[in-house]
C-alpha atoms as a PDB file:
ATOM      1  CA  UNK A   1     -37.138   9.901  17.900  1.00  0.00           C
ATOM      2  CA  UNK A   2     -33.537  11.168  18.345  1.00  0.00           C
ATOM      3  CA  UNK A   3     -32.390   8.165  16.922  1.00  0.00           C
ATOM      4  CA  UNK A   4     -34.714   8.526  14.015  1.00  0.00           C
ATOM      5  CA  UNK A   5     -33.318  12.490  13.423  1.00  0.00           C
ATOM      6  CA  UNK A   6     -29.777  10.986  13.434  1.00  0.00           C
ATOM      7  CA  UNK A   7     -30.063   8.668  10.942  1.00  0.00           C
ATOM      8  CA  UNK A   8     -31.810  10.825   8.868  1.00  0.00           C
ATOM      9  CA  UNK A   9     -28.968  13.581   9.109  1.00  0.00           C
ATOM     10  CA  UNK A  10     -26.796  10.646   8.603  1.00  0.00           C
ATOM     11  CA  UNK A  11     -28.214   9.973   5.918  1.00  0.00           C
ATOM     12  CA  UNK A  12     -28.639  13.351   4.029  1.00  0.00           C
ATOM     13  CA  UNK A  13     -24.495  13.819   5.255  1.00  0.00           C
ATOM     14  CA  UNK A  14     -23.848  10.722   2.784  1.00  0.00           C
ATOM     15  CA  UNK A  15     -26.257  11.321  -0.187  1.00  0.00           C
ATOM     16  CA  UNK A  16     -24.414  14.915   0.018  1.00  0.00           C
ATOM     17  CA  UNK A  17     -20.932  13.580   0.072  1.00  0.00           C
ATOM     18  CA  UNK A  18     -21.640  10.670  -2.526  1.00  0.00           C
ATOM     19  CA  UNK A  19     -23.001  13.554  -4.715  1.00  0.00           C
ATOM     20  CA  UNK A  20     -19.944  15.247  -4.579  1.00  0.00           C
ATOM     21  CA  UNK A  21     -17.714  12.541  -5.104  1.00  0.00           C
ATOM     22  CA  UNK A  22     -20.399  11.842  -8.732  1.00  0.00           C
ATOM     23  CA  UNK A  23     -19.511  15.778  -9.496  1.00  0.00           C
ATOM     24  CA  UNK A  24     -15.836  14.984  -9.161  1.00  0.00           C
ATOM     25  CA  UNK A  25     -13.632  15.646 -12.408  1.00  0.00           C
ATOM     26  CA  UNK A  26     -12.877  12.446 -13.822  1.00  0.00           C
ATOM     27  CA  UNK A  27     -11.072  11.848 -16.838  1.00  0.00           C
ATOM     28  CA  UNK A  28     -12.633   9.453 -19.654  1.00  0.00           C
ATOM     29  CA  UNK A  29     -16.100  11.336 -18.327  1.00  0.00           C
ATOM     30  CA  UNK A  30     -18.131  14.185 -19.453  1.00  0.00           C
ATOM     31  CA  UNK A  31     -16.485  16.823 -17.444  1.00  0.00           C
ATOM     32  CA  UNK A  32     -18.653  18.958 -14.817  1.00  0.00           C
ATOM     33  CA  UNK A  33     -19.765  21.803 -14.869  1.00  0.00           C
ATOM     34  CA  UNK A  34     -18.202  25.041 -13.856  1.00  0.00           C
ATOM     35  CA  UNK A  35     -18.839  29.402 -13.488  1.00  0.00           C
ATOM     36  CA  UNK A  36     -15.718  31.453 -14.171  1.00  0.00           C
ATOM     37  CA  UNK A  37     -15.968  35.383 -13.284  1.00  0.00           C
ATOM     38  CA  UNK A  38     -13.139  37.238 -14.590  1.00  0.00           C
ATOM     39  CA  UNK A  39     -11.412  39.932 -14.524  1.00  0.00           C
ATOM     40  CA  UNK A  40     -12.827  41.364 -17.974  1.00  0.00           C
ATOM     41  CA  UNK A  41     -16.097  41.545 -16.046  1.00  0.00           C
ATOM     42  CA  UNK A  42     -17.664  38.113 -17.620  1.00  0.00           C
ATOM     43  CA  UNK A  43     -19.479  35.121 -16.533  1.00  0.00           C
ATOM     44  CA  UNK A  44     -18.152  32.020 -18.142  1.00  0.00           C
ATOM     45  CA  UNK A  45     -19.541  28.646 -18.279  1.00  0.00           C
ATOM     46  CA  UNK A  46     -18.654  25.320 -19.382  1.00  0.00           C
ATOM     47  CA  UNK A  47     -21.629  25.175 -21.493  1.00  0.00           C
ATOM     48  CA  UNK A  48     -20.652  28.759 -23.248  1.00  0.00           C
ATOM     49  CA  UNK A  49     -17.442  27.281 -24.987  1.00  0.00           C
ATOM     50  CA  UNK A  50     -19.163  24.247 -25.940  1.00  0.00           C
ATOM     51  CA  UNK A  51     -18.004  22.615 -29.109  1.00  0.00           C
ATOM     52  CA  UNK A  52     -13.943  23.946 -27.872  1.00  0.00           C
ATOM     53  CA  UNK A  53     -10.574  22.144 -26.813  1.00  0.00           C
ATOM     54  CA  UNK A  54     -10.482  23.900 -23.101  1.00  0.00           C
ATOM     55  CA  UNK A  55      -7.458  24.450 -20.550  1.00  0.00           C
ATOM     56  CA  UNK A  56      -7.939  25.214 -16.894  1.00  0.00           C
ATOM     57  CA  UNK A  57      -5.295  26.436 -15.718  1.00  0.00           C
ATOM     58  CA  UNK A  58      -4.422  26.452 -11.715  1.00  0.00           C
ATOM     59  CA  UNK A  59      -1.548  28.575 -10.876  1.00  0.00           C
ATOM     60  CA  UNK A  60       0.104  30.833  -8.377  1.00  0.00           C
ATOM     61  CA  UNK A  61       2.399  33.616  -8.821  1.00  0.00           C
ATOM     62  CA  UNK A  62       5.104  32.327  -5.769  1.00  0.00           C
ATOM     63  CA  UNK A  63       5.298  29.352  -8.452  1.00  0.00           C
ATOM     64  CA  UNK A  64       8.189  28.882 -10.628  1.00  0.00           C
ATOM     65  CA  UNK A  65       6.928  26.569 -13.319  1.00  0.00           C
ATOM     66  CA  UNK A  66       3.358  28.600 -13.205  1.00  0.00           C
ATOM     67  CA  UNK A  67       5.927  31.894 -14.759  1.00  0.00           C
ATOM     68  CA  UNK A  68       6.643  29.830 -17.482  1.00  0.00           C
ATOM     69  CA  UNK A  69       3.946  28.026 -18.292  1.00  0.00           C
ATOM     70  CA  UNK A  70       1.508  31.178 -18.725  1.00  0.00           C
ATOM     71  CA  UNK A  71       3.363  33.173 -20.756  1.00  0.00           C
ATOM     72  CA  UNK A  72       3.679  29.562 -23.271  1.00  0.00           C
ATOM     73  CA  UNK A  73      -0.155  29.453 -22.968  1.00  0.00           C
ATOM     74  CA  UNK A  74      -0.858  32.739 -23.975  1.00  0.00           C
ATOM     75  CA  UNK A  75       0.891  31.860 -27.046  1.00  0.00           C
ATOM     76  CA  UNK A  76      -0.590  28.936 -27.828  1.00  0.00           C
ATOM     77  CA  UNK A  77      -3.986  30.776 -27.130  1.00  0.00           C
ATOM     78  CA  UNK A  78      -3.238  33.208 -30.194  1.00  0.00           C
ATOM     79  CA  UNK A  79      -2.325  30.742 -32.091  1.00  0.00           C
ATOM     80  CA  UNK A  80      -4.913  28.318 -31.845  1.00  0.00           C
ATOM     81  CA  UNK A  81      -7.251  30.344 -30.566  1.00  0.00           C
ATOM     82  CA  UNK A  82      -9.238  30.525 -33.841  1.00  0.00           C
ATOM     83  CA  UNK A  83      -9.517  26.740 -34.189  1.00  0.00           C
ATOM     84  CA  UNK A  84     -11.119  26.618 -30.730  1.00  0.00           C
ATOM     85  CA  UNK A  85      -8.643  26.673 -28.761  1.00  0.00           C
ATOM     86  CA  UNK A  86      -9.820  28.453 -25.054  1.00  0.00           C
ATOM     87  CA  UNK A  87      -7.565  28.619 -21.912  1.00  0.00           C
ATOM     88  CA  UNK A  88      -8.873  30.120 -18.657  1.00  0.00           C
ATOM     89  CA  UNK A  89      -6.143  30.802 -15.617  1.00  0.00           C
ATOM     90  CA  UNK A  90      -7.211  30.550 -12.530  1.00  0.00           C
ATOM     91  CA  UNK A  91      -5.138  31.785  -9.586  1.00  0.00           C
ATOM     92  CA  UNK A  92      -5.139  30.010  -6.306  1.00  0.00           C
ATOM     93  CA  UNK A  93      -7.054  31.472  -3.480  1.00  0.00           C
ATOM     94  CA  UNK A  94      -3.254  31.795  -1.877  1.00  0.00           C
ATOM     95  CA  UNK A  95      -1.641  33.785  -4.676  1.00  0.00           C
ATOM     96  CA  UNK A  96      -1.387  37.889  -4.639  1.00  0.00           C
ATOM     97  CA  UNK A  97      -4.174  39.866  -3.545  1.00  0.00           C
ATOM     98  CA  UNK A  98      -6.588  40.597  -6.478  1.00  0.00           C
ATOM     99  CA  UNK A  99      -5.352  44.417  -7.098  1.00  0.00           C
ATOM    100  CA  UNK A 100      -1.893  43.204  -8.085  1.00  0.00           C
ATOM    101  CA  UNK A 101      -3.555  40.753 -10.041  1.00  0.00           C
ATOM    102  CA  UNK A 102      -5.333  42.518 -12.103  1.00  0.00           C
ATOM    103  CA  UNK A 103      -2.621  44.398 -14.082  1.00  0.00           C
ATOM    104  CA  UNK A 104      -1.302  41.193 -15.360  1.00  0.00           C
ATOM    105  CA  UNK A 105      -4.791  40.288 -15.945  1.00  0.00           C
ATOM    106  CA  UNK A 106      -5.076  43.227 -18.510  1.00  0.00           C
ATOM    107  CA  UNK A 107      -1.405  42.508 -20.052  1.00  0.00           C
ATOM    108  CA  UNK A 108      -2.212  39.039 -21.293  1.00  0.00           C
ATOM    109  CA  UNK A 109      -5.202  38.009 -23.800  1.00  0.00           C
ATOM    110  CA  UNK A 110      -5.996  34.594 -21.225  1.00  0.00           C
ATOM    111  CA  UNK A 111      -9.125  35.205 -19.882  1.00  0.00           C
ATOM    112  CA  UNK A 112      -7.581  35.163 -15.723  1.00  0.00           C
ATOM    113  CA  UNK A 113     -10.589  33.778 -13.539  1.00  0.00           C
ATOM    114  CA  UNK A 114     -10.931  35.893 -10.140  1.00  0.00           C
ATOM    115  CA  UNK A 115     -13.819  33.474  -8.813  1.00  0.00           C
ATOM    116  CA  UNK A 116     -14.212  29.475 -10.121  1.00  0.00           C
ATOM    117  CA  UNK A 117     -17.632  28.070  -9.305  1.00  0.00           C
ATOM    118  CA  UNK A 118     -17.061  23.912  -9.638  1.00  0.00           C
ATOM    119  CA  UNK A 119     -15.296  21.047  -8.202  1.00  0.00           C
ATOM    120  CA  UNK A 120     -11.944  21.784 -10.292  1.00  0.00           C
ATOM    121  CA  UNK A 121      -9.434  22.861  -8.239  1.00  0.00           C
ATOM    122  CA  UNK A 122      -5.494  22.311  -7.963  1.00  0.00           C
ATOM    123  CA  UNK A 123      -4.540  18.913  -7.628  1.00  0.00           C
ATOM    124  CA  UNK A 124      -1.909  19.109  -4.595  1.00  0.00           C
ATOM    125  CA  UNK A 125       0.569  21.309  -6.534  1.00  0.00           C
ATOM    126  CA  UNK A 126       0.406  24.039  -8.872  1.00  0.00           C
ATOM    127  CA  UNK A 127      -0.092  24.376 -11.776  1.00  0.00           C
ATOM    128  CA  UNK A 128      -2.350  21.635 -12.266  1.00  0.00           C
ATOM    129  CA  UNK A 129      -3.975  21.348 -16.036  1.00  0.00           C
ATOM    130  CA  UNK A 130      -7.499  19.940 -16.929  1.00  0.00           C
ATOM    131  CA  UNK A 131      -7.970  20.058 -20.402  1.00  0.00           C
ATOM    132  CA  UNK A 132     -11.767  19.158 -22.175  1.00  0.00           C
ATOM    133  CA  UNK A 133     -12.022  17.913 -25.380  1.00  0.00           C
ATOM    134  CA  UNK A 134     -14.747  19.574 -27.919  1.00  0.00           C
ATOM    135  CA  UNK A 135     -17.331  16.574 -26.654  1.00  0.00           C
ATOM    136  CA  UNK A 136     -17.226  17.763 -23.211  1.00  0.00           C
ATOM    137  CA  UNK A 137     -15.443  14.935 -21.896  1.00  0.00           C
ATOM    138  CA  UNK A 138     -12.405  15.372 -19.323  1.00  0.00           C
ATOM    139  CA  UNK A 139      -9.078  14.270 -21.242  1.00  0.00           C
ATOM    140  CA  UNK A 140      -6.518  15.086 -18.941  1.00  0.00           C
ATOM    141  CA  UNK A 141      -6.330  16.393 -15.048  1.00  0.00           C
ATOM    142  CA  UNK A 142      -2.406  16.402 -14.057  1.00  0.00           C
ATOM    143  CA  UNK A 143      -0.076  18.724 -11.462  1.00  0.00           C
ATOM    144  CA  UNK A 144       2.696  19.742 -13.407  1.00  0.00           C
ATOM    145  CA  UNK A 145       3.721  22.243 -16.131  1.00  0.00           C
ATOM    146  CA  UNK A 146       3.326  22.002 -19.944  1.00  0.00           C
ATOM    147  CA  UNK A 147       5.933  22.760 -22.145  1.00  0.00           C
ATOM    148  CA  UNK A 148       4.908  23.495 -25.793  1.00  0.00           C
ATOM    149  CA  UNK A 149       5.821  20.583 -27.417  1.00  0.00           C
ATOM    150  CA  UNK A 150       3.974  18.416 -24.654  1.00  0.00           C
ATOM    151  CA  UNK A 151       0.839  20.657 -24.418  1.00  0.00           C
ATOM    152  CA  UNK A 152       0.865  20.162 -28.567  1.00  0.00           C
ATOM    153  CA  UNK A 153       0.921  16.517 -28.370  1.00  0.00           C
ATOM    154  CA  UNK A 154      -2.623  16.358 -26.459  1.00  0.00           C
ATOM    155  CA  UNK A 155      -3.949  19.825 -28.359  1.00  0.00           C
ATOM    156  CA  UNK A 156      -3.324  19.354 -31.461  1.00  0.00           C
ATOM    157  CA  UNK A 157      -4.858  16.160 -32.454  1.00  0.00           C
ATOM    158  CA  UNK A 158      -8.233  17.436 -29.969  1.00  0.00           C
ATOM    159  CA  UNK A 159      -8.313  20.438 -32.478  1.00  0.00           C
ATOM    160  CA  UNK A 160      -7.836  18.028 -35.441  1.00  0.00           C
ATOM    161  CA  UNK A 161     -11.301  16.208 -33.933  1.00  0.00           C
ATOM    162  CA  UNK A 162     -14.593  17.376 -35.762  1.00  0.00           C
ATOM    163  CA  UNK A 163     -17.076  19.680 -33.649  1.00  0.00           C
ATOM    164  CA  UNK A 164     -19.913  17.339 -32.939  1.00  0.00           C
ATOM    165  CA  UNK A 165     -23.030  18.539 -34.194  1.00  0.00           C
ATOM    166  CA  UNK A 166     -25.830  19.684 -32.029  1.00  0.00           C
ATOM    167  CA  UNK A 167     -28.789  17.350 -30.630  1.00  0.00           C
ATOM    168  CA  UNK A 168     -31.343  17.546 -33.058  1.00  0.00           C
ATOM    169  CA  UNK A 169     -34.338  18.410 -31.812  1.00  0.00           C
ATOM    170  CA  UNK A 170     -37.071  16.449 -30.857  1.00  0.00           C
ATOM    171  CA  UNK A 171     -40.169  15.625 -33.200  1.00  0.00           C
ATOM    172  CA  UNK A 172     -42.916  17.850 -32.337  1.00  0.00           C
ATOM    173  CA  UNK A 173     -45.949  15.068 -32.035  1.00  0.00           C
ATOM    174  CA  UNK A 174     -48.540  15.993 -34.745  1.00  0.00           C
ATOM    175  CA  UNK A 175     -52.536  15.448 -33.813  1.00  0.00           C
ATOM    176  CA  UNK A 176     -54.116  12.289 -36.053  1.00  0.00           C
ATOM    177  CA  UNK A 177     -57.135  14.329 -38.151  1.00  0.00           C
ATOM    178  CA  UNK A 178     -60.261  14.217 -36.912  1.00  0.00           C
ATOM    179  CA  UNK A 179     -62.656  11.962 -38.921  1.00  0.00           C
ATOM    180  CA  UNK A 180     -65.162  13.731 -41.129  1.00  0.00           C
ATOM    181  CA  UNK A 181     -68.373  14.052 -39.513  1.00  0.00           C
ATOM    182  CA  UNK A 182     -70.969  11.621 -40.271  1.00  0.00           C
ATOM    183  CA  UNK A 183     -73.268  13.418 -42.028  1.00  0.00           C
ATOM    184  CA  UNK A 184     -70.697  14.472 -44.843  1.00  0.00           C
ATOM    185  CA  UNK A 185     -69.601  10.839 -44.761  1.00  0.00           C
ATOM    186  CA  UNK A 186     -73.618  10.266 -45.673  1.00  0.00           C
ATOM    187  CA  UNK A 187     -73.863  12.867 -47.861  1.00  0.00           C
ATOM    188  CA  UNK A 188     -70.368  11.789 -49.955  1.00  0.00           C
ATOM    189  CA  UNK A 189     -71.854   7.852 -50.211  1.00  0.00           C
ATOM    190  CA  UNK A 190     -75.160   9.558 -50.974  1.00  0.00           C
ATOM    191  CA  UNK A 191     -73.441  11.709 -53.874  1.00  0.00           C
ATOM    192  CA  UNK A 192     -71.344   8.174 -54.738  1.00  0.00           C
ATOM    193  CA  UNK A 193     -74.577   6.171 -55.203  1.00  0.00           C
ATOM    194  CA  UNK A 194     -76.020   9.088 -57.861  1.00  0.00           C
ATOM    195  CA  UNK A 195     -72.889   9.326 -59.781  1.00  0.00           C
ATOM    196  CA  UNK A 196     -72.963   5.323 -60.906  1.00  0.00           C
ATOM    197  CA  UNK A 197     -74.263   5.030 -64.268  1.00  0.00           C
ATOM    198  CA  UNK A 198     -78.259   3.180 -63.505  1.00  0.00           C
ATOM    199  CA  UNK A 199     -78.042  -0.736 -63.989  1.00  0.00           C
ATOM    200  CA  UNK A 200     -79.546  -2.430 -67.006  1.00  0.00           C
ATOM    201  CA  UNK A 201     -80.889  -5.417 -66.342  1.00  0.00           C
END
């Protein structure tokens, strides 16, 4: 019996980890989801900037690169912001406390993420970059730190791409019309027979 309870915790311990390693961001695929909290106070989900080119943006505030990068993604933000352009910063869990976070949260327009809900997270180093195309799919996951004209080179032509049109919706099935009761079907033959002309013979 002990053998049998093993196994089956065994086995749940795999299905779980196999699971996760499905969930996994994975560039070329549609990319999982995630909840964002922020410091504005909102609840952001993949599935709310559908249709958008999306950054992710891992940083911390001990990192050199990160100091440069965010204040070159804030402008991009502005500027391509109203093509669908979205860019959400997330500081690592060993950055500043979240009270001396939150003033620089207020100075910039980037929506900064206090809480990430989702298998993204930084990819050894900071910052790391995951970018989403307007599909959904995953088109880049890297550790390092755009400059403009490289962050432009993979933007750009995503913002060029067409939004994709929502699913249509599925035919609602229509009932087949009841046949006519019999005794109208009598009644209409009856009324067919009386409107022929009578035969001559």
């Amino acid at each position: 019996m002990r053998n049998l309870m093993a196994g089956a915790i065994v086995g749940m311990i795999a299905g779980v980890a196999a699971g996760a390693t499905l969930a996994a961001p994975k560039v070329g695929q549609p990319a999982p989801d995630f909840t964002a909290s922020t410091f504005g106070g909102h609840t952001v989900r993949l599935a709310d900037l559908k249709g958008d080119v999306i950054v992710l943006n891992f940083w911390a505030s001990w990192c050199g690169p990160c100091r440069h990068e965010l204040p070159m993604l804030e402008t991009a933000f502005e500027a391509y912001n109203q093509y669908g352009f979205q860019v959400l910063a997330i500081a690592t869990e060993d950055s500043v406390p979240e009270d001396k976070l939150r003033p620089l949260a207020t100075h910039l327009r980037i929506p900064f993420v206090k809480r990430m809900h989702g298998p993204y997270h930084d990819l050894d180093a900071v910052p790391t970059n995951y970018i989403i195309d307007r599909s959904g799919k995953l088109v880049y996951a890297k550790a390092g730190a755009f400059d403009l004209d490289s962050l432009n080179e993979i933007v750009i032509p995503l913002l060029k791409e067409p939004i994709p049109p929502p699913p249509a919706p599925a035919p609602t099935p229509t009932a087949s019309p009841a046949p006519p009761p019999a005794a109208a079907l009598g009644a209409s033959a009856a009324g067919a027979d009386e409107a022929q002309p009578p035969r001559r013979d």
